[in-house]
C-alpha atoms as a PDB file:
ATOM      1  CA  UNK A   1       6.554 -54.105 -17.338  1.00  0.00           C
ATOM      2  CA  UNK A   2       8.928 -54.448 -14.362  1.00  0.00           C
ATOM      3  CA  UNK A   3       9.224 -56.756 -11.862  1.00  0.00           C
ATOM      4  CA  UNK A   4       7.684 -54.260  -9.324  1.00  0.00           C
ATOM      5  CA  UNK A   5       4.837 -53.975 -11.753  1.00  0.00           C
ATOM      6  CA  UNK A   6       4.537 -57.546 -12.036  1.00  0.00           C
ATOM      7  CA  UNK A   7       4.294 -58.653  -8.503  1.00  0.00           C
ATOM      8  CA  UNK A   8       2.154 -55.570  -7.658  1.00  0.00           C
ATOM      9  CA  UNK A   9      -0.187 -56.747 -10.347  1.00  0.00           C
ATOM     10  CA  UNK A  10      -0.360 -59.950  -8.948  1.00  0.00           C
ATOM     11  CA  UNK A  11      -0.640 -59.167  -5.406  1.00  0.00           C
ATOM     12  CA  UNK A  12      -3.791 -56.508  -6.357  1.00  0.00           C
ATOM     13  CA  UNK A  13      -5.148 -59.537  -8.465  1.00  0.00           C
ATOM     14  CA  UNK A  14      -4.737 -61.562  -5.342  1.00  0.00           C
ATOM     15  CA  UNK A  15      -6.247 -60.272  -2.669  1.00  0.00           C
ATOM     16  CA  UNK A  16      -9.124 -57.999  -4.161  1.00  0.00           C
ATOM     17  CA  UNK A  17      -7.138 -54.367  -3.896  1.00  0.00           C
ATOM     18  CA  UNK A  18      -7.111 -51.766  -6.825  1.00  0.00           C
ATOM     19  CA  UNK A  19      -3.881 -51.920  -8.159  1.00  0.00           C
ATOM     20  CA  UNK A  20      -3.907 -48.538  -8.121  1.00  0.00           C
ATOM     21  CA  UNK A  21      -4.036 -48.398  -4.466  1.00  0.00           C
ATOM     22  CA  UNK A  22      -0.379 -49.993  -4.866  1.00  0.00           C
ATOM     23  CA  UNK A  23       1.544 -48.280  -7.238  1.00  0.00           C
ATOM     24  CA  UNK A  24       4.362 -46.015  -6.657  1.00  0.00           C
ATOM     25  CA  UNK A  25       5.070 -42.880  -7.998  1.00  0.00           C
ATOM     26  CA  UNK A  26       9.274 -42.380  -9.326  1.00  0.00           C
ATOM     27  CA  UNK A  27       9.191 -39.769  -6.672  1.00  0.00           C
ATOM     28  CA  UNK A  28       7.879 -42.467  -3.890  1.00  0.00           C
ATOM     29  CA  UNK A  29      10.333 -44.692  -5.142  1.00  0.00           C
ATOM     30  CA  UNK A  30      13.236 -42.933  -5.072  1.00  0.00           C
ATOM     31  CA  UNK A  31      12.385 -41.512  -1.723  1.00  0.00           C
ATOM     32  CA  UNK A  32      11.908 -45.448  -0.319  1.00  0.00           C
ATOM     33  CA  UNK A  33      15.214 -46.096  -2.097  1.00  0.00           C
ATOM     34  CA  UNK A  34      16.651 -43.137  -0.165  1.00  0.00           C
ATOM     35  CA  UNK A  35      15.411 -43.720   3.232  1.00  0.00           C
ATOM     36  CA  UNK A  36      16.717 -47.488   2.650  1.00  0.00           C
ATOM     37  CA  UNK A  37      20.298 -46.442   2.009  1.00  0.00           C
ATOM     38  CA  UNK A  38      20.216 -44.163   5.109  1.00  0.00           C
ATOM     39  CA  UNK A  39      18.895 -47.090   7.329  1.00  0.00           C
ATOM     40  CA  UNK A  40      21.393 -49.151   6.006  1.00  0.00           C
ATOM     41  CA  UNK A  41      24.726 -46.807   6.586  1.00  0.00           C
ATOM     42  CA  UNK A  42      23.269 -45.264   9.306  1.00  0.00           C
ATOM     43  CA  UNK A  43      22.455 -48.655  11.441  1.00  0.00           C
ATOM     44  CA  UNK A  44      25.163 -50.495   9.916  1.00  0.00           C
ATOM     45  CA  UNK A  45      22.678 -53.122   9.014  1.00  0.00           C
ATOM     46  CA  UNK A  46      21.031 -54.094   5.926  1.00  0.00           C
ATOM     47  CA  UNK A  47      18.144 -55.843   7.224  1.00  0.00           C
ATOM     48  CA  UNK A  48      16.516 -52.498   8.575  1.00  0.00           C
ATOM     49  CA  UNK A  49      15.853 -50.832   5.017  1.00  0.00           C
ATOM     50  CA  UNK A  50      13.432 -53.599   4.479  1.00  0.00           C
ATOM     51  CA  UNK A  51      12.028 -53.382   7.757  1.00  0.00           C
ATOM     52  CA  UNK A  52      11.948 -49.758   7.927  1.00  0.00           C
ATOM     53  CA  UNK A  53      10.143 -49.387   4.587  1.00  0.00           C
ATOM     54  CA  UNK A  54       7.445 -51.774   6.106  1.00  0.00           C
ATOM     55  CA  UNK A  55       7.356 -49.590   8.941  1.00  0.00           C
ATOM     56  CA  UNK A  56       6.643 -46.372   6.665  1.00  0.00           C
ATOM     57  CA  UNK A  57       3.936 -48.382   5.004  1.00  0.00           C
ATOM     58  CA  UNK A  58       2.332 -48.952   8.196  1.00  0.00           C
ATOM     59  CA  UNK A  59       2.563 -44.932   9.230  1.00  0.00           C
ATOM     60  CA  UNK A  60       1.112 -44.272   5.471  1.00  0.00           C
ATOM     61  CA  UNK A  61      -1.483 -46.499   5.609  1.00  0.00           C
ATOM     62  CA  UNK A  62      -2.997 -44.974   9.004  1.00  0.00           C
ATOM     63  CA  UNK A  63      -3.041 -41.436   7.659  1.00  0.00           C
ATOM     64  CA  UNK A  64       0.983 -40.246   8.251  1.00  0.00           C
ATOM     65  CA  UNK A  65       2.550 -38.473   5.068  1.00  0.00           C
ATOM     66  CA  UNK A  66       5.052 -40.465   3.710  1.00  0.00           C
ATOM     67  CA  UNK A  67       7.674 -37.244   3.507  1.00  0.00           C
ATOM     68  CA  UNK A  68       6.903 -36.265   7.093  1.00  0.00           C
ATOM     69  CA  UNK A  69       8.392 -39.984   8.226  1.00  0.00           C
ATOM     70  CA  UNK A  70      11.309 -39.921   6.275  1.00  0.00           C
ATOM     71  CA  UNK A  71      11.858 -36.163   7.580  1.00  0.00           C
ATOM     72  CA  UNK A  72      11.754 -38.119  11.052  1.00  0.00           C
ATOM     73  CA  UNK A  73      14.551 -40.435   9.942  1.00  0.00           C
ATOM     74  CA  UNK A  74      15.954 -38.257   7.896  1.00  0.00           C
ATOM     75  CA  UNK A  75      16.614 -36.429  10.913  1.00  0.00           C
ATOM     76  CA  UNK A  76      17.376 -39.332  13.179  1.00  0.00           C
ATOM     77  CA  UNK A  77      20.393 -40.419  10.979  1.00  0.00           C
ATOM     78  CA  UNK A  78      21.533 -36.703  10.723  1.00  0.00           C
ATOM     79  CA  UNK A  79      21.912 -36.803  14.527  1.00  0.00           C
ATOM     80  CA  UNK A  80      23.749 -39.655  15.290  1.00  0.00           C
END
């Protein structure tokens, strides 16, 4: 079990969610991983991968596809 695993376990445990309602597929992942290292180079700042992945959390959890907001900055970064 990972360390991902662990703390999602936990945090499910926790607070009453299905800890299915928090796991992440290896596509999900390495799409979060890849929209982290382009708001990293592309700001210059490390600080906004975290940040943006909370963002995309937020967008998910009121009904936005996950691939259609990292399409947004996907397209963002492209541009600048």
């Amino acid at each position: 079990m990972t360390w991902l695993d662990q703390i999602t376990t936990s945090l499910a445990d926790e607070t009453g969610v299905d800890v299915s309602m928090l796991e992440l597929s290896p596509d999900t992942v390495r799409a979060l991983l890849d929209v982290a290292r382009v708001a990293s180079h592309s700001s210059g700042e490390r600080i906004y991968a975290p940040l943006l992945c909370y963002v995309l959390g937020m967008l998910s959890s009121r009904g936005v596809p996950l691939e259609q907001a990292i399409a947004v900055v996907q397209r963002k970064a492209s541009s600048e």
